[in-house]
ModelCIF file with pLDDT and N, C-alpha, C, O atoms, coordinates in Angstrom:
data_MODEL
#
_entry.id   MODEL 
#
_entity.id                         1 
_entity.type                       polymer 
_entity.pdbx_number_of_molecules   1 
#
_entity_poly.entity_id                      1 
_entity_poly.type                           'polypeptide(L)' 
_entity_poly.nstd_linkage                   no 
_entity_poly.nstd_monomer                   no 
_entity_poly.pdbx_seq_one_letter_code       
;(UNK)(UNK)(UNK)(UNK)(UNK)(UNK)(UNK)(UNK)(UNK)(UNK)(UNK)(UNK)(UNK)(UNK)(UNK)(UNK)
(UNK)(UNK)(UNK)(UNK)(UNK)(UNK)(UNK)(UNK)(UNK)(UNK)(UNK)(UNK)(UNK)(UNK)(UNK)(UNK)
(UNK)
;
_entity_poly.pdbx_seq_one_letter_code_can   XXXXXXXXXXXXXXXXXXXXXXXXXXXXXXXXX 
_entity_poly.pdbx_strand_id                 A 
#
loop_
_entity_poly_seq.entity_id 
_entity_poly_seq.num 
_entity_poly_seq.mon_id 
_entity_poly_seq.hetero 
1 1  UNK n 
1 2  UNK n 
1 3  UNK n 
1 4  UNK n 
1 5  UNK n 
1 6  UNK n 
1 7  UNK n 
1 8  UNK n 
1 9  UNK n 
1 10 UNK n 
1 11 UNK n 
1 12 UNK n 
1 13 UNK n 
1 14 UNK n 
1 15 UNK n 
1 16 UNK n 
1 17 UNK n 
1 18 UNK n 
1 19 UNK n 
1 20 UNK n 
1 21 UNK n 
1 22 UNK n 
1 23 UNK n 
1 24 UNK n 
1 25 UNK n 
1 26 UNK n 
1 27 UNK n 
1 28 UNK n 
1 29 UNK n 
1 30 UNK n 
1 31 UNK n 
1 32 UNK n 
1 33 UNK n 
#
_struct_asym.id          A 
_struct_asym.entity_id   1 
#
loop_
_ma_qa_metric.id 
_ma_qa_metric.mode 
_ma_qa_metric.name 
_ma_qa_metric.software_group_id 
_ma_qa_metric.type 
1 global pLDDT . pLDDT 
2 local  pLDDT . pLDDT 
#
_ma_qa_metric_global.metric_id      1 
_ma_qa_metric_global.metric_value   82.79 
_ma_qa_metric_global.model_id       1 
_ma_qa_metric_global.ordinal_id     1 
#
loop_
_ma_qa_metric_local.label_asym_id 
_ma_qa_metric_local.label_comp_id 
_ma_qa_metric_local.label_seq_id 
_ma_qa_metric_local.metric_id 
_ma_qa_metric_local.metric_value 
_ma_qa_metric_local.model_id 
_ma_qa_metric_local.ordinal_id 
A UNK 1  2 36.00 1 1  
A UNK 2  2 40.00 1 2  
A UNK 3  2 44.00 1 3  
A UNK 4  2 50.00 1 4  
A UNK 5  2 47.00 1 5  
A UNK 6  2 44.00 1 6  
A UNK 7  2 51.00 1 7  
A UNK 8  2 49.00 1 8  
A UNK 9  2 61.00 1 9  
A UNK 10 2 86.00 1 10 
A UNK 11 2 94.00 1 11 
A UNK 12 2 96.00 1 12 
A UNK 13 2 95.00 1 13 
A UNK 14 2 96.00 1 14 
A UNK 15 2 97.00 1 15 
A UNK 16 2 97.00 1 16 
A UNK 17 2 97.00 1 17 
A UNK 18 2 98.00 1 18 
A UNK 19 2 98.00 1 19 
A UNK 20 2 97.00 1 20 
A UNK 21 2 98.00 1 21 
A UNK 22 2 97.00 1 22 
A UNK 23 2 96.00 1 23 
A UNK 24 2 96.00 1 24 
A UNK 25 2 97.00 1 25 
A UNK 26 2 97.00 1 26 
A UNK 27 2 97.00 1 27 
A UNK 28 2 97.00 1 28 
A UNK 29 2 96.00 1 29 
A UNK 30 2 97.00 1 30 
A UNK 31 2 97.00 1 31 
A UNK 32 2 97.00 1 32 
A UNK 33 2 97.00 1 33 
#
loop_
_atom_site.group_PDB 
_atom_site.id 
_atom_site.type_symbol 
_atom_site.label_atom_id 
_atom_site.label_alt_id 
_atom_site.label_comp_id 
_atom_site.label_asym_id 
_atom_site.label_entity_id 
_atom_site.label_seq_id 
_atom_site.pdbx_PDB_ins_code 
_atom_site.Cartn_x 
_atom_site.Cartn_y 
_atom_site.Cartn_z 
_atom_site.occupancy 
_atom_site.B_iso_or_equiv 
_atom_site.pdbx_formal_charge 
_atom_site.auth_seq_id 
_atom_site.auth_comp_id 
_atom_site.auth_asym_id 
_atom_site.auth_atom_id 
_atom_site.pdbx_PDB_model_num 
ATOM 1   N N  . UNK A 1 1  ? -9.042  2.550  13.815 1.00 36.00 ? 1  UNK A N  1 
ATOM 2   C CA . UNK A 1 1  ? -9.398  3.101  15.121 1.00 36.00 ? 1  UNK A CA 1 
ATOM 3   C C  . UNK A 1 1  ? -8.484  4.242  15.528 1.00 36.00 ? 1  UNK A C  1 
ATOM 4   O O  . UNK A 1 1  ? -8.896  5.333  15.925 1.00 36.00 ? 1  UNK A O  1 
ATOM 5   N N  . UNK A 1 2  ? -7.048  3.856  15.379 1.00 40.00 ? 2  UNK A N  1 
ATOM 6   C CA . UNK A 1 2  ? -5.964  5.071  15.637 1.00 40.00 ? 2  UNK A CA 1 
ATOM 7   C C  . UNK A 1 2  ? -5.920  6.125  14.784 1.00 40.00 ? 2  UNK A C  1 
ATOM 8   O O  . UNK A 1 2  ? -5.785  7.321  15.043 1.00 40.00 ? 2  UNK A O  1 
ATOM 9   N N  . UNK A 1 3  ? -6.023  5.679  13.942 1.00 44.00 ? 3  UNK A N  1 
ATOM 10  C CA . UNK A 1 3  ? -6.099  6.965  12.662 1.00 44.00 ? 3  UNK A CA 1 
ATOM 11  C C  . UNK A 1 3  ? -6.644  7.935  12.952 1.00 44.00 ? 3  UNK A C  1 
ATOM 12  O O  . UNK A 1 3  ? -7.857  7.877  13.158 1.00 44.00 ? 3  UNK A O  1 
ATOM 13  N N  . UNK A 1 4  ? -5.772  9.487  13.102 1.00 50.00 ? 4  UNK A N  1 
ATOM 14  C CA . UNK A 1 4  ? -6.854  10.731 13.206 1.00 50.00 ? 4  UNK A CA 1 
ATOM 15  C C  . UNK A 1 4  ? -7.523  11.090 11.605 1.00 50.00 ? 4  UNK A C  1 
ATOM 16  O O  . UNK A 1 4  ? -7.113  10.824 10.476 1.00 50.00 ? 4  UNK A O  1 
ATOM 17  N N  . UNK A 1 5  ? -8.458  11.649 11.992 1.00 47.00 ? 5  UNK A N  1 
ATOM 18  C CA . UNK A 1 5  ? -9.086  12.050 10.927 1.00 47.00 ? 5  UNK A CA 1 
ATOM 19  C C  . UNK A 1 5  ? -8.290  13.004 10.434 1.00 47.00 ? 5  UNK A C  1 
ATOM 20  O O  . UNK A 1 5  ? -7.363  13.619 10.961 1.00 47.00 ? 5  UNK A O  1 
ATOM 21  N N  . UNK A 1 6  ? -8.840  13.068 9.167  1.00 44.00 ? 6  UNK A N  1 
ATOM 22  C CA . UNK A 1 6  ? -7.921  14.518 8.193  1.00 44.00 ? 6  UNK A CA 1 
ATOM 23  C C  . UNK A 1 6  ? -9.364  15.501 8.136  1.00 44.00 ? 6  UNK A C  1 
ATOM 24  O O  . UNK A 1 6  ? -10.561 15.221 8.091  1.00 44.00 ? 6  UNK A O  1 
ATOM 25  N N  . UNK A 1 7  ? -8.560  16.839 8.165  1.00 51.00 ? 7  UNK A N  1 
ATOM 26  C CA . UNK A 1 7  ? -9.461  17.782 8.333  1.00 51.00 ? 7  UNK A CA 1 
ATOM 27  C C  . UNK A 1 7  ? -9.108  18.755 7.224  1.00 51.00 ? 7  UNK A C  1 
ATOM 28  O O  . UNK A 1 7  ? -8.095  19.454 7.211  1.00 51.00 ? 7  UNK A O  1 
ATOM 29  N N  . UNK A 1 8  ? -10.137 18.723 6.211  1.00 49.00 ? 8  UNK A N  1 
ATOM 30  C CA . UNK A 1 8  ? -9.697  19.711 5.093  1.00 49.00 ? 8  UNK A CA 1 
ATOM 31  C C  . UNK A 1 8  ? -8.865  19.408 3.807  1.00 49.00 ? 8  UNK A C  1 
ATOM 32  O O  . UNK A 1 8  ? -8.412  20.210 2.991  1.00 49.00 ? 8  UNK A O  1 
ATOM 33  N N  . UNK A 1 9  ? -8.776  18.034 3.834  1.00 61.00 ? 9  UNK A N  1 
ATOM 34  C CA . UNK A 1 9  ? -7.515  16.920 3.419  1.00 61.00 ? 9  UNK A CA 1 
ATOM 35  C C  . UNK A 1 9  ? -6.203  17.432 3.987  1.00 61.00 ? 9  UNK A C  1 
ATOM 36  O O  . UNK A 1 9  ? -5.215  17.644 3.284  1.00 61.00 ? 9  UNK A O  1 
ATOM 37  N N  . UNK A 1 10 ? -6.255  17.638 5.438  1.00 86.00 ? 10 UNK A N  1 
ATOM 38  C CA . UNK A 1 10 ? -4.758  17.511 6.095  1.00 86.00 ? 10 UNK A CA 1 
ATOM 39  C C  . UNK A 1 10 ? -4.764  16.475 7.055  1.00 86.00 ? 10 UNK A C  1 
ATOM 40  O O  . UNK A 1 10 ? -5.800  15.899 7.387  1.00 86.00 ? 10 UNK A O  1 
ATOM 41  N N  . UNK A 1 11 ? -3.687  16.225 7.498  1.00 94.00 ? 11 UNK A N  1 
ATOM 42  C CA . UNK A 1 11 ? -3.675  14.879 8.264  1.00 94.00 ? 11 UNK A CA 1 
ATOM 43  C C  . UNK A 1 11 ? -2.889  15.086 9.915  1.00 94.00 ? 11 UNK A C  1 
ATOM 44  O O  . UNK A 1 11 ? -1.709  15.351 10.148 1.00 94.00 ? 11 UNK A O  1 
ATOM 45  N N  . UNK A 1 12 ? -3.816  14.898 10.709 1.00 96.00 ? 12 UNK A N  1 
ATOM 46  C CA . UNK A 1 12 ? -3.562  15.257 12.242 1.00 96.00 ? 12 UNK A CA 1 
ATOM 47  C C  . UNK A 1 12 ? -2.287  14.429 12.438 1.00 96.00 ? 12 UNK A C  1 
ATOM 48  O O  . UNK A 1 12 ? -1.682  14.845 13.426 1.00 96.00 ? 12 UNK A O  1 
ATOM 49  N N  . UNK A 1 13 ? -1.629  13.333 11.802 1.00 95.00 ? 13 UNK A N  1 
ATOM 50  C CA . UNK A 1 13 ? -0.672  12.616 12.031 1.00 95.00 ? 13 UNK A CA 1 
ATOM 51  C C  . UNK A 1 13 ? 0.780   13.303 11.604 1.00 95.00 ? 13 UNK A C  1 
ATOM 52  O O  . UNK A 1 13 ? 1.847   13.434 12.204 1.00 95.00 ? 13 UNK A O  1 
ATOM 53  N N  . UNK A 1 14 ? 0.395   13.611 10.519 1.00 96.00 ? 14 UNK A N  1 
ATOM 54  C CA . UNK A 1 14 ? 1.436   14.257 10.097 1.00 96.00 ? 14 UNK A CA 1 
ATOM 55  C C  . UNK A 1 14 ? 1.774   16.166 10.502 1.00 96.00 ? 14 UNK A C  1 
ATOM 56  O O  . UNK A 1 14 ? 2.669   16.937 10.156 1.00 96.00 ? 14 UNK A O  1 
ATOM 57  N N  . UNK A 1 15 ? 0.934   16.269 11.101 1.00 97.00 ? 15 UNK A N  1 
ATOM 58  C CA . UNK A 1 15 ? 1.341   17.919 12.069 1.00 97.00 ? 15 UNK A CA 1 
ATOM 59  C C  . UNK A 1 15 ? 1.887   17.312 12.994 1.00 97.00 ? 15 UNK A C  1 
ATOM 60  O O  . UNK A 1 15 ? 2.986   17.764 13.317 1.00 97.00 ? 15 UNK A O  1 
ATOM 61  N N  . UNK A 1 16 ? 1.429   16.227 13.684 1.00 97.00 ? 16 UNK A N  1 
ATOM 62  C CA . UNK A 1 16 ? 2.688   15.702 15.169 1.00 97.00 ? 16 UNK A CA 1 
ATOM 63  C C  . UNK A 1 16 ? 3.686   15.417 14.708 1.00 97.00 ? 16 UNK A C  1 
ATOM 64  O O  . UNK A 1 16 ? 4.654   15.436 15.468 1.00 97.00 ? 16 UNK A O  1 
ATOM 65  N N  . UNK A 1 17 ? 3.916   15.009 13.195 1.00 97.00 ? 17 UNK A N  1 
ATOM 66  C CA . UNK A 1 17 ? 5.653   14.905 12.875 1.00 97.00 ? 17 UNK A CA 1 
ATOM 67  C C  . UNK A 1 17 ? 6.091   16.759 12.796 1.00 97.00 ? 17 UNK A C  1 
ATOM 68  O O  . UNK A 1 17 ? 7.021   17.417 13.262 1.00 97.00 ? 17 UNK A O  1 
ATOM 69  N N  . UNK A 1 18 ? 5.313   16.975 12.258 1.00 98.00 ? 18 UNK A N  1 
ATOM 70  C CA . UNK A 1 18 ? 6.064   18.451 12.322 1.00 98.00 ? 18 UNK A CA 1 
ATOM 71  C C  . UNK A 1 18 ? 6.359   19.289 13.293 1.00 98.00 ? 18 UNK A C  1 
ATOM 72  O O  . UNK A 1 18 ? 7.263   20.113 13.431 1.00 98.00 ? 18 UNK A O  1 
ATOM 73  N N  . UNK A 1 19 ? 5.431   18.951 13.974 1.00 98.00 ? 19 UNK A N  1 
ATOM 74  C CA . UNK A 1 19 ? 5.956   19.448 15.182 1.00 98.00 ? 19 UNK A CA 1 
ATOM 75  C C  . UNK A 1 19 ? 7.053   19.062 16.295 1.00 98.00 ? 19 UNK A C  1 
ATOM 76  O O  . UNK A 1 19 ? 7.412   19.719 17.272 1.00 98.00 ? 19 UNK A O  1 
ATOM 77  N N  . UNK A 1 20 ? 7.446   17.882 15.882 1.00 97.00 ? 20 UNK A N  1 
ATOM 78  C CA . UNK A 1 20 ? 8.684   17.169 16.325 1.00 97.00 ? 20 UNK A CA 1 
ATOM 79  C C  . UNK A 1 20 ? 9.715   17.668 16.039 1.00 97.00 ? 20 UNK A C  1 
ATOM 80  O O  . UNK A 1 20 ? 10.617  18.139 16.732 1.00 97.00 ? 20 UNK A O  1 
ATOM 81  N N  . UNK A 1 21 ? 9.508   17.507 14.428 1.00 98.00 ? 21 UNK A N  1 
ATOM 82  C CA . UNK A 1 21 ? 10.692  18.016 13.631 1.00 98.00 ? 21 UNK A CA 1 
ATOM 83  C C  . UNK A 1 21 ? 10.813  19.661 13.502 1.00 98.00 ? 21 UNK A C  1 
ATOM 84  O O  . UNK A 1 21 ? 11.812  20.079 12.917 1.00 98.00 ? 21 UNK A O  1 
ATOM 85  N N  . UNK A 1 22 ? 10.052  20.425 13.907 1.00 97.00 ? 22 UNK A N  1 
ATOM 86  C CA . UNK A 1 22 ? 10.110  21.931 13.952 1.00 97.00 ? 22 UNK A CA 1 
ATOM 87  C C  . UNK A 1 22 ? 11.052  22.043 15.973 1.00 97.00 ? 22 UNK A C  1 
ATOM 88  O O  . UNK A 1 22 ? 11.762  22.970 16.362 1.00 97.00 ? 22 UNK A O  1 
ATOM 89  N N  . UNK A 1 23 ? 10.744  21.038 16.612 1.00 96.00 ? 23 UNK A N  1 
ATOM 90  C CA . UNK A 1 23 ? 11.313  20.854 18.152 1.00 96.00 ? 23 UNK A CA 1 
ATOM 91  C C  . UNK A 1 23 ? 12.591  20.559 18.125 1.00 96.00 ? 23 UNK A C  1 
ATOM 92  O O  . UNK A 1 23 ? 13.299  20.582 19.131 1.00 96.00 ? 23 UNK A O  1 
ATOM 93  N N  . UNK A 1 24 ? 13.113  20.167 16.628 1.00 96.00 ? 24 UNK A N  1 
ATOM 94  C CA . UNK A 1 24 ? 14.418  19.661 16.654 1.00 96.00 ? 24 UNK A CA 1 
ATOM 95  C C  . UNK A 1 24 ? 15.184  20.607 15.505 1.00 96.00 ? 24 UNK A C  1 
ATOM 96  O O  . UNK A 1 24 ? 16.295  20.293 15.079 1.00 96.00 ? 24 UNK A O  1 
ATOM 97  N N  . UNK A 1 25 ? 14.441  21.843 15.033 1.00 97.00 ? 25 UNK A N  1 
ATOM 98  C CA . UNK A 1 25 ? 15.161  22.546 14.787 1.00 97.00 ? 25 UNK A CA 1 
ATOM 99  C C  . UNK A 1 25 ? 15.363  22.084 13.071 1.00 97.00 ? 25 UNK A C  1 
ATOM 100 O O  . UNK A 1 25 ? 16.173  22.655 12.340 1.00 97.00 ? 25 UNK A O  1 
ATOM 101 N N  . UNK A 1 26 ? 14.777  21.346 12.773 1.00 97.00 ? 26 UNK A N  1 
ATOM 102 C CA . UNK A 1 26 ? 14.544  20.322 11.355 1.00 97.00 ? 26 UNK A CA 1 
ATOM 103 C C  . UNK A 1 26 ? 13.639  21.356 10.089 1.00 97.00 ? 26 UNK A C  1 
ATOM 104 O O  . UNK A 1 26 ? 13.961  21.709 8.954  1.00 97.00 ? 26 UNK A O  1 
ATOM 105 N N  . UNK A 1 27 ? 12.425  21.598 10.913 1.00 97.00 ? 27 UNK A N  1 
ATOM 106 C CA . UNK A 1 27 ? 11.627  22.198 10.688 1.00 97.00 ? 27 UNK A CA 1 
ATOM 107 C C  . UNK A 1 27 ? 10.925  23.477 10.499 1.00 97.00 ? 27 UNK A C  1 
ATOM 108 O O  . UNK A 1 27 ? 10.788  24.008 11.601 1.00 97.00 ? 27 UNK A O  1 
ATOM 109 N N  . UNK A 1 28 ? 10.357  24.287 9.421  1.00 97.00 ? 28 UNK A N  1 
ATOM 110 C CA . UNK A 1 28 ? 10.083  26.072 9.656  1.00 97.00 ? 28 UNK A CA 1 
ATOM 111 C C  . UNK A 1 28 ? 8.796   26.474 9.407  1.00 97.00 ? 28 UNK A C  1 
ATOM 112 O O  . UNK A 1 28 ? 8.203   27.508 9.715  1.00 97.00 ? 28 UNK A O  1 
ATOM 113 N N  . UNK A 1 29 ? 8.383   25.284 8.669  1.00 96.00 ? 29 UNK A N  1 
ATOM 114 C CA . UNK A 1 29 ? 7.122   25.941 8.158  1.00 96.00 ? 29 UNK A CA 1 
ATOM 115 C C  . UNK A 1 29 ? 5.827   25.943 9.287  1.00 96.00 ? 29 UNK A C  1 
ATOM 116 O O  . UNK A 1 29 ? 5.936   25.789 10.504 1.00 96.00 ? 29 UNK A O  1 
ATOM 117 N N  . UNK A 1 30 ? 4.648   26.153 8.553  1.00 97.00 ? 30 UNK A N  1 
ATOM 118 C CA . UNK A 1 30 ? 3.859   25.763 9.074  1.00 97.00 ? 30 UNK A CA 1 
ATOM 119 C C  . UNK A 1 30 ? 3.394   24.734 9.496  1.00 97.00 ? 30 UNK A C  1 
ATOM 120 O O  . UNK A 1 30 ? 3.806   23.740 8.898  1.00 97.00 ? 30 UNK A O  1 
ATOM 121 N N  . UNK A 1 31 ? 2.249   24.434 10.799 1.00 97.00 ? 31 UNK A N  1 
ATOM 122 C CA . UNK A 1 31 ? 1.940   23.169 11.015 1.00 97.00 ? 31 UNK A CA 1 
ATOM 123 C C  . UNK A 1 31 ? 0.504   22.888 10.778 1.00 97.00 ? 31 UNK A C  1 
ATOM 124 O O  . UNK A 1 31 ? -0.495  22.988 11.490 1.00 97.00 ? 31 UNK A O  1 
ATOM 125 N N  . UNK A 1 32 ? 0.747   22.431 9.320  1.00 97.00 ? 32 UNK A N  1 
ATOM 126 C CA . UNK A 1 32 ? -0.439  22.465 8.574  1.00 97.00 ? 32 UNK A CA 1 
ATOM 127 C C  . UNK A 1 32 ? -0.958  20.765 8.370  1.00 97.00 ? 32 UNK A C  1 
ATOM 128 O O  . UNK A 1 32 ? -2.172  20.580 8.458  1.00 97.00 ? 32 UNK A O  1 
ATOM 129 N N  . UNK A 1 33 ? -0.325  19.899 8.182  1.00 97.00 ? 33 UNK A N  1 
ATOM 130 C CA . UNK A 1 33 ? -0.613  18.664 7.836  1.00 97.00 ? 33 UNK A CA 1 
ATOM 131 C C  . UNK A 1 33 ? -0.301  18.038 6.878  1.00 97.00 ? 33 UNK A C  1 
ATOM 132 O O  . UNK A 1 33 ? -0.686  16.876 6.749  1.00 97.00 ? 33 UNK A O  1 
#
């Protein structure tokens, strides 16, 4: 039920980690999935 879908085989779950980790300065790339 929680699970976002993957779009393109990327995964909506794993762009909200990146984008965490790009907020903490962790992170550079893109927020691709």
């Amino acid at each position: 039920l929680f699970a976002p879908s993957a779009s393109a085989g990327r995964d909506a779950g794993l762009a909200a980690l990146q984008v965490a980790l790009q907020s903490r300065g962790l992170y550079a790339g893109s927020i691709d999935g």
